[in-house]
N, C-alpha and C. Protein backbone atom coordinates (compact mmCIF):
# COMPACT_ATOMS: atom_id res chain seq x y z
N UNK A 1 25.99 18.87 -28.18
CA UNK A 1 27.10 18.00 -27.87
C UNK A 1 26.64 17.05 -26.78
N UNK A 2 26.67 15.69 -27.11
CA UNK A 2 26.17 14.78 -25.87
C UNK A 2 27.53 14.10 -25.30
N UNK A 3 27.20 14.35 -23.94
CA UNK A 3 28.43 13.61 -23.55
C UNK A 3 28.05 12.45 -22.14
N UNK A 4 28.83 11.37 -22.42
CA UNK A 4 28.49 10.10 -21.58
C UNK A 4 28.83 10.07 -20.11
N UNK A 5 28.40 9.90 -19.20
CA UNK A 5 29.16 10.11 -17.67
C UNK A 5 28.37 8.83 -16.97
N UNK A 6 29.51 7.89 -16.54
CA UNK A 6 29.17 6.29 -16.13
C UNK A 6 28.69 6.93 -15.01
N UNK A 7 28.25 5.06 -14.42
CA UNK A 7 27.03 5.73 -12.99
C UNK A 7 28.02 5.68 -12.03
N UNK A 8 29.07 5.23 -11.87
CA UNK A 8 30.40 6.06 -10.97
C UNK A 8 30.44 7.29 -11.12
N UNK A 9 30.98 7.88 -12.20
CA UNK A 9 31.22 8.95 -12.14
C UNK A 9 29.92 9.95 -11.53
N UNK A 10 28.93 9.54 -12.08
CA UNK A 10 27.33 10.25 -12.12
C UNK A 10 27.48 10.22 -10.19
N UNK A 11 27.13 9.21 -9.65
CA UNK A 11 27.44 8.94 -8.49
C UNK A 11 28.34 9.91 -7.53
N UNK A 12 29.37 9.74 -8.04
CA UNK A 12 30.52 10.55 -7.11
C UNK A 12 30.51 12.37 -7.49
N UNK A 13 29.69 12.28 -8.80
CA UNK A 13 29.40 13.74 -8.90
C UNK A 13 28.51 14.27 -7.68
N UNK A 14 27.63 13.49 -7.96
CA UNK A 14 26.29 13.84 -6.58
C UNK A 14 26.34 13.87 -5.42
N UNK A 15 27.69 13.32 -5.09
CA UNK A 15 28.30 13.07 -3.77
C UNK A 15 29.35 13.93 -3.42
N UNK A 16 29.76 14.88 -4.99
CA UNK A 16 31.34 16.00 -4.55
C UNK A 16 29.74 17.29 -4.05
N UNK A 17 28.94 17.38 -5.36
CA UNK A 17 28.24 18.46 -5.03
C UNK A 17 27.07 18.36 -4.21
N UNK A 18 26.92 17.02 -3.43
CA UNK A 18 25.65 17.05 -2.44
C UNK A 18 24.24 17.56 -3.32
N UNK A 19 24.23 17.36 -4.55
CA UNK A 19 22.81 17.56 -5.46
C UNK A 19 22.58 16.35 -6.46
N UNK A 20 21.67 15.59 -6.26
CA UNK A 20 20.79 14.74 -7.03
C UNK A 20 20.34 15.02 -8.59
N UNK A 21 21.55 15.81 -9.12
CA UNK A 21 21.55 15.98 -10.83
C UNK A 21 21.20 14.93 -11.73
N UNK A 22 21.80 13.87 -11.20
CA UNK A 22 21.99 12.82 -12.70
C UNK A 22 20.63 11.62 -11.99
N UNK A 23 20.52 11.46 -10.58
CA UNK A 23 19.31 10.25 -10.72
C UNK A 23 18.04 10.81 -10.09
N UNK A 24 17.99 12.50 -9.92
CA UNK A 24 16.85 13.26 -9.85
C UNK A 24 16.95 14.07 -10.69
N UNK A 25 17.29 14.63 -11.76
CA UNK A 25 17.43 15.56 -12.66
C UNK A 25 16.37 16.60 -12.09
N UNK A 26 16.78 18.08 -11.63
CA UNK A 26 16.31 19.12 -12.01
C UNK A 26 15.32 19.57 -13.28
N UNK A 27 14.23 20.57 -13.33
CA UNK A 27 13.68 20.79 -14.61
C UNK A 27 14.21 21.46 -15.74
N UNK A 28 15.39 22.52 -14.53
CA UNK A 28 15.94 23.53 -15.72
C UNK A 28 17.53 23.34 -14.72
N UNK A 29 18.72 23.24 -15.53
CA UNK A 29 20.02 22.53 -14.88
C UNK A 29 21.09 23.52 -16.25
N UNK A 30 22.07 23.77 -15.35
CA UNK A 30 23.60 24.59 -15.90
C UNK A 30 24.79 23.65 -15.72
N UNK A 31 25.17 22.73 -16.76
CA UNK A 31 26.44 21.96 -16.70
C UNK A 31 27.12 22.88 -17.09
N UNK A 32 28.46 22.73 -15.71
CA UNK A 32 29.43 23.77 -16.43
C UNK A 32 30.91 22.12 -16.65
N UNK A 33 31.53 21.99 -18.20
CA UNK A 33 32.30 20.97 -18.33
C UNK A 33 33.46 21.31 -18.32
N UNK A 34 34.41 20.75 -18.45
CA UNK A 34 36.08 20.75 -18.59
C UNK A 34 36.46 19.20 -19.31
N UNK A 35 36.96 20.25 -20.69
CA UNK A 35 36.79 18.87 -21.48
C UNK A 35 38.19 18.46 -22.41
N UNK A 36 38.82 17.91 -23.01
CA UNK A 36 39.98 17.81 -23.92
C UNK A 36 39.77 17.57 -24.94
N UNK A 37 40.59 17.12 -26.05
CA UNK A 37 40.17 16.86 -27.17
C UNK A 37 40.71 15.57 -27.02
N UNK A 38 39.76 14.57 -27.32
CA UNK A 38 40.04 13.53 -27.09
C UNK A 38 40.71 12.70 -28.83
N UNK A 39 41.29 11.54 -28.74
CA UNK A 39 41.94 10.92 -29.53
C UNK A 39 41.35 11.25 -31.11
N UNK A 40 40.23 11.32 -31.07
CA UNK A 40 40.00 11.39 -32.81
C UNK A 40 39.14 12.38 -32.98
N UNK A 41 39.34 12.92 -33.78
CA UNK A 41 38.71 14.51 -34.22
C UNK A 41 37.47 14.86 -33.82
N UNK A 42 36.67 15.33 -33.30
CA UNK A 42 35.39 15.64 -32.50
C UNK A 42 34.82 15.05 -31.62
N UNK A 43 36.11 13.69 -30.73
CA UNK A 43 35.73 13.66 -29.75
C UNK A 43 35.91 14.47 -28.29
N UNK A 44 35.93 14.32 -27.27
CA UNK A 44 36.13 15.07 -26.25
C UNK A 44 35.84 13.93 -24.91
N UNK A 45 36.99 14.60 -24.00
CA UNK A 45 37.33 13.53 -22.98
C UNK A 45 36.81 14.36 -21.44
N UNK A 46 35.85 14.46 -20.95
CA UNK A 46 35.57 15.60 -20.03
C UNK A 46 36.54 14.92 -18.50
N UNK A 47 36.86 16.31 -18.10
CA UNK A 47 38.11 15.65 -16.78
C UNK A 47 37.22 16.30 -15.77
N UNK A 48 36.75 17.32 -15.33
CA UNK A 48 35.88 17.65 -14.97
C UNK A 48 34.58 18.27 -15.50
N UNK A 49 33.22 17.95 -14.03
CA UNK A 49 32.01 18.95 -13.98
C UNK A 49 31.15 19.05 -12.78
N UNK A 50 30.13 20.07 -13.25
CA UNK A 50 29.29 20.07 -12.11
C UNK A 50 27.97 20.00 -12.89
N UNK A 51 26.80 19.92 -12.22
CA UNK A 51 25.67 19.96 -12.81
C UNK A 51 25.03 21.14 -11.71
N UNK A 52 24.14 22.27 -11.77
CA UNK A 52 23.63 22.99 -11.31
C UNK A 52 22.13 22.93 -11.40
N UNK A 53 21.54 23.15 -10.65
CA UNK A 53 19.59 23.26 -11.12
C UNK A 53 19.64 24.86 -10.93
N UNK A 54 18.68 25.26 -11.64
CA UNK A 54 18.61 26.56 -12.25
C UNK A 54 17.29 26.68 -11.85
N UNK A 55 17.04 28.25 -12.18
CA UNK A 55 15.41 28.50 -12.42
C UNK A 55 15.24 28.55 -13.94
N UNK A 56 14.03 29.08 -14.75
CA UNK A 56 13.67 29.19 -15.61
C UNK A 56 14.60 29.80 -16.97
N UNK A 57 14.98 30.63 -16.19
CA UNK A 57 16.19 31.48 -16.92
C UNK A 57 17.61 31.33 -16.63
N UNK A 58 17.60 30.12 -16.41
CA UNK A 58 19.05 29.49 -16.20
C UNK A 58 20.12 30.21 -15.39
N UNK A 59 19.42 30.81 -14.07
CA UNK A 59 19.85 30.79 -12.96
C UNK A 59 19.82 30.21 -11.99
N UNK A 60 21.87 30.12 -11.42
CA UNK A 60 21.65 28.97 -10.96
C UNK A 60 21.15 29.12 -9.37
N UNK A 61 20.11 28.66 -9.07
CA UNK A 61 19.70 28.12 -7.52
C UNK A 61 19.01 26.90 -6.86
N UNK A 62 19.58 26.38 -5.39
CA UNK A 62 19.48 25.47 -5.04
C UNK A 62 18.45 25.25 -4.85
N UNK A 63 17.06 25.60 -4.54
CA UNK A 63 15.91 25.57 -4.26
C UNK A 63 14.84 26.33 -4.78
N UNK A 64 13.68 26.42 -4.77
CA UNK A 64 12.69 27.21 -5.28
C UNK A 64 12.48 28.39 -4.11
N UNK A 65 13.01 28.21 -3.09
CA UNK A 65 13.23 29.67 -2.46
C UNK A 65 14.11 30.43 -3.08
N UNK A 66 15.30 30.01 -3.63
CA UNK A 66 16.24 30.78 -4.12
C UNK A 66 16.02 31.28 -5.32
N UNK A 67 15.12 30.58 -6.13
CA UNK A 67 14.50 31.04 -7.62
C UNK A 67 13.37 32.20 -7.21
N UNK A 68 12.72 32.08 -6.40
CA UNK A 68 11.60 32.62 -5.93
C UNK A 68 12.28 34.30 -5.15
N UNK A 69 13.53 34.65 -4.91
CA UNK A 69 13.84 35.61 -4.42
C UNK A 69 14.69 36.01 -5.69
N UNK A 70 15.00 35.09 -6.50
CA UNK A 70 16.15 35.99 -7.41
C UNK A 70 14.92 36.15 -8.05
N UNK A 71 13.99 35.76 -8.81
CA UNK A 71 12.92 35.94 -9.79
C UNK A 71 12.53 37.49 -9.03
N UNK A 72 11.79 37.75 -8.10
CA UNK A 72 11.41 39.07 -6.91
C UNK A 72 12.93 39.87 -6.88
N UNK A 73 14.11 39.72 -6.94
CA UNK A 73 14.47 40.86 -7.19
C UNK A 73 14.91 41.11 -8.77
N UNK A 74 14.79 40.31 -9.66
CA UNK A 74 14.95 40.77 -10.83
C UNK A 74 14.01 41.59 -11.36
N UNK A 75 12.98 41.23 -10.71
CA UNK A 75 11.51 41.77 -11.32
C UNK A 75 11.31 43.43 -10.78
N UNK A 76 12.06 43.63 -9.41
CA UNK A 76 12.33 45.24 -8.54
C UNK A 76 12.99 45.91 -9.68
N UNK A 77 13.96 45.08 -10.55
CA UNK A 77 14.62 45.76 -11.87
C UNK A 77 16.21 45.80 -11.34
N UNK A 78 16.13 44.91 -10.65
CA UNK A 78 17.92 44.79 -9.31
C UNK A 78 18.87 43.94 -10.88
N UNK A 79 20.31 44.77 -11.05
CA UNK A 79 21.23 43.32 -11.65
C UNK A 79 21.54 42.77 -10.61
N UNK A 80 21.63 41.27 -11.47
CA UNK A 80 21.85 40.12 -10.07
C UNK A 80 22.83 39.37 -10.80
N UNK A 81 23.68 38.66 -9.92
CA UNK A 81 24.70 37.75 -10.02
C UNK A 81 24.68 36.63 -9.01
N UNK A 82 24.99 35.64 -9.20
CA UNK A 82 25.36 34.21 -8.98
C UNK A 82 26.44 33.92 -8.67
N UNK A 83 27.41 34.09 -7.74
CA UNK A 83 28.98 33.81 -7.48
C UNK A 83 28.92 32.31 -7.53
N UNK A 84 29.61 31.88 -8.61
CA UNK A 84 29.77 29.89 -8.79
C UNK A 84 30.95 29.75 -8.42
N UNK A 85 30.76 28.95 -7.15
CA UNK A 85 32.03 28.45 -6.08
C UNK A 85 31.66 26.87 -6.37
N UNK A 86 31.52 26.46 -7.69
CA UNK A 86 31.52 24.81 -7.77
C UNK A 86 32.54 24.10 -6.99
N UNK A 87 33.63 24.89 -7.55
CA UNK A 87 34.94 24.08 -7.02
C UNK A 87 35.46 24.31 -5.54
N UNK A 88 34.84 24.98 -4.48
CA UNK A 88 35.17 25.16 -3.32
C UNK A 88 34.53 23.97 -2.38
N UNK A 89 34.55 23.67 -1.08
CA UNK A 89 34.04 23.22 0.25
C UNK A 89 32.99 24.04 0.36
N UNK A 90 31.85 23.09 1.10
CA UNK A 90 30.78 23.76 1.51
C UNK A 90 31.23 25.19 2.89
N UNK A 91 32.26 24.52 3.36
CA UNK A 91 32.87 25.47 4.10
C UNK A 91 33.12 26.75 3.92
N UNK A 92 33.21 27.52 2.59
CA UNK A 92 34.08 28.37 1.94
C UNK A 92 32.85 29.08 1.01
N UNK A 93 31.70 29.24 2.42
CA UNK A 93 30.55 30.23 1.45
C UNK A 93 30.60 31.42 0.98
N UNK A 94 29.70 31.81 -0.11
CA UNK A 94 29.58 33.13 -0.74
C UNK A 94 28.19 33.29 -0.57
N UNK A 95 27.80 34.41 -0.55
CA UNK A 95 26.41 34.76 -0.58
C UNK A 95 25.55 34.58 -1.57
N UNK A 96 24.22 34.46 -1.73
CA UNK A 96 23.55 33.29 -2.97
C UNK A 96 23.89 34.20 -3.92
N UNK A 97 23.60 35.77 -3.94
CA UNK A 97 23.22 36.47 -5.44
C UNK A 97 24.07 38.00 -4.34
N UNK A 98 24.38 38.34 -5.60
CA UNK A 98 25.06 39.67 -5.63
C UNK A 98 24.29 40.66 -6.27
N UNK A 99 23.82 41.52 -5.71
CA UNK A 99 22.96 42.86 -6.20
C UNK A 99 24.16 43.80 -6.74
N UNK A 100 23.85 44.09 -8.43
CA UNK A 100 25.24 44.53 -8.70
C UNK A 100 24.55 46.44 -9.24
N UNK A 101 23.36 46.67 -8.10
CA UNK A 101 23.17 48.00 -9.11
C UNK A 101 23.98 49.60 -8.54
N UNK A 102 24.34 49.80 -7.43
CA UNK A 102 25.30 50.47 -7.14
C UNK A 102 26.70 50.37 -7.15
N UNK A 103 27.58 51.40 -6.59
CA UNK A 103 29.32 50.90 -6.79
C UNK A 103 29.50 49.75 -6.36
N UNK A 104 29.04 49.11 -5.31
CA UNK A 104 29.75 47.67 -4.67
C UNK A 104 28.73 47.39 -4.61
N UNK A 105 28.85 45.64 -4.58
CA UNK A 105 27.80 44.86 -5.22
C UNK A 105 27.43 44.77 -3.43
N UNK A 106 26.29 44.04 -3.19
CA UNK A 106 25.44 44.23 -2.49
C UNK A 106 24.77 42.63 -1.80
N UNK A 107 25.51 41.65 -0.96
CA UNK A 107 25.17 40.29 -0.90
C UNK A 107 24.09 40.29 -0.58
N UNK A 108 23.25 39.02 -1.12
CA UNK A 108 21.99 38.40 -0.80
C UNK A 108 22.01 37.27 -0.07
N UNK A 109 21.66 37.02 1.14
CA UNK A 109 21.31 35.23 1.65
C UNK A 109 20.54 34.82 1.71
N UNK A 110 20.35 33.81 1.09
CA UNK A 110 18.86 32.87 0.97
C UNK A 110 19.07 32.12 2.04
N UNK A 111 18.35 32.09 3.75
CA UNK A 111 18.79 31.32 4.83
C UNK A 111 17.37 30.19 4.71
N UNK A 112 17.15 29.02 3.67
CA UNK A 112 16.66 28.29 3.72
C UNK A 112 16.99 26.80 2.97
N UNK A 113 16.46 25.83 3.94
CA UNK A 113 17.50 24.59 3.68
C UNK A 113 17.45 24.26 2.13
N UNK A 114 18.83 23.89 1.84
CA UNK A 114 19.53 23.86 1.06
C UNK A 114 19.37 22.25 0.52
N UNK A 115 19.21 21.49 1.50
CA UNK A 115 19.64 19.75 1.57
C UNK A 115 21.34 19.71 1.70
N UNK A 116 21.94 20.37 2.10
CA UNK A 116 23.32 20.32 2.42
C UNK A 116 23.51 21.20 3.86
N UNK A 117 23.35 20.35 5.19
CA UNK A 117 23.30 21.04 6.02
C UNK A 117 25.08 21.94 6.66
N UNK A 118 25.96 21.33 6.15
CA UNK A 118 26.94 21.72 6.02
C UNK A 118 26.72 23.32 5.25
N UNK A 119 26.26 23.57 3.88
CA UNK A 119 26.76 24.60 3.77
C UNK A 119 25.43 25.65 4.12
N UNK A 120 24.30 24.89 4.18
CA UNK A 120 23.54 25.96 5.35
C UNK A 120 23.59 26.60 6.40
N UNK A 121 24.29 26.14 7.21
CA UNK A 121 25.23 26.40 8.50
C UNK A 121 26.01 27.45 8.15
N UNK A 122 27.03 27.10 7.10
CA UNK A 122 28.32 28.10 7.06
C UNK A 122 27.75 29.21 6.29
N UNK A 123 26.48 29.62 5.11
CA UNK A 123 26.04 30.44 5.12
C UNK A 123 25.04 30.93 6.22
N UNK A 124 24.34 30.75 7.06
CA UNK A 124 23.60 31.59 8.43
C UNK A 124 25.02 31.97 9.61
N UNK A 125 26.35 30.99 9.51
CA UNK A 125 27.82 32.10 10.17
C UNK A 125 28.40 33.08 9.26
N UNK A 126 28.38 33.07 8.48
CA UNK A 126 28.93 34.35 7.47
C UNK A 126 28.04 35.36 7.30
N UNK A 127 26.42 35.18 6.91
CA UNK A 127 25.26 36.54 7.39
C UNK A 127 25.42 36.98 8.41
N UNK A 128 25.48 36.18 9.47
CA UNK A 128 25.60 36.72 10.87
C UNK A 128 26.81 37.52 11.04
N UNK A 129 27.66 37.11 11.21
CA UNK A 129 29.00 37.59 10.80
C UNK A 129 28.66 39.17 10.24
N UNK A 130 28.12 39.29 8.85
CA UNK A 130 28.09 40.53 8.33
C UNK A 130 27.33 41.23 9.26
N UNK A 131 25.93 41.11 9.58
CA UNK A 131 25.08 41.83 10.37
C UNK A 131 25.82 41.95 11.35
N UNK A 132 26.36 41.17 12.22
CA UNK A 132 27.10 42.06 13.33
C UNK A 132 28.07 43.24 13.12
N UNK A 133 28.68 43.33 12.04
CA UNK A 133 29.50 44.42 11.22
C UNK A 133 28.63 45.78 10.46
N UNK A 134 27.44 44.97 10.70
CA UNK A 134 26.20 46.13 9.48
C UNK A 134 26.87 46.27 8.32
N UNK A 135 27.35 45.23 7.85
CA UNK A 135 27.75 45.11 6.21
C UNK A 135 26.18 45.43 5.82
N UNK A 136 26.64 46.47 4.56
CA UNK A 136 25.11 46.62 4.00
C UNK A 136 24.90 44.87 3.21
N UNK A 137 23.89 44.13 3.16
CA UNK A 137 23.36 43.12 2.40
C UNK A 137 21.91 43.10 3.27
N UNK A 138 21.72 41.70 2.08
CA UNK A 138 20.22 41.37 2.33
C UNK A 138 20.09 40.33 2.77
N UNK A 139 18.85 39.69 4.15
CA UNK A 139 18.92 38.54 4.25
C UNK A 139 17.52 38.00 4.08
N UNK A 140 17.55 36.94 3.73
CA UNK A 140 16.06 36.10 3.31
C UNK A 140 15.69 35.29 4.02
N UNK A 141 14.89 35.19 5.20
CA UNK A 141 15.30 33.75 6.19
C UNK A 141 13.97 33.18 6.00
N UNK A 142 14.20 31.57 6.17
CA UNK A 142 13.62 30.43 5.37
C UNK A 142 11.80 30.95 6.18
């Protein structure tokens, strides 16, 4: 399914999610769309999206540090998860990957720059945050 996104829109995408999708394209990328059915039978009118860069296996992470630690714990034989907060503020972090192999899942932080110094920040106050609590998680620092 190909779908068209003007260089406004392309633009102001790159600018809601602070990532260079559409005029740096990623090698390996997760569009997640929101789409309608538009006026005549197999078209489609998208109202929202995001574009994600991925690793190899179409997980999504911001950097090759973050591919490079989820790749190392998939490979320990860890399930891993991706909490996708597209639609939140950089303000309103989650931890990069969720280690899901015991009863409660188990946060991961990847503490290396992001290119969004906003939500680099608010993830190294929320790790910290946990470690002062000794929340069991993991931290990765850059």
């Amino acid at each position: 399914l190909r779908l068209w996104v003007s260089k406004d829109v392309a633009s102001e995408l790159e600018r809601r999610w602070r990532t260079p999708c559409f005029t740096r394209p990623p090698r390996y990328a997760l569009c997640l769309v929101v789409a309608k059915p538009g006026r005549r039978p197999g078209n489609y009118t998208v109202t929202n999206m995001t574009c994600l860069a991925t690793d190899s296996t179409y997980l999504p992470c911001r950097n090759d540090r973050e591919a490079l630690i989820a790749s190392e714990l998939l490979a320990a034989g860890h399930s891993l998860l991706r909490p996708l907060r597209f639609d939140c503020a950089p303000s309103q972090v989650l931890a990069d990957f969720a280690i899901l192999d015991g009863n409660d899942p188990e946060p991961v932080f990847v503490l290396s720059p992001t290119g969004d110094e906003e939500l680099d920040l608010a993830k190294r106050r929320l790790a910290s945050v946990m470690q002062r609590h000794q929340a069991p998680m993991r931290v990765f620092d850059a």
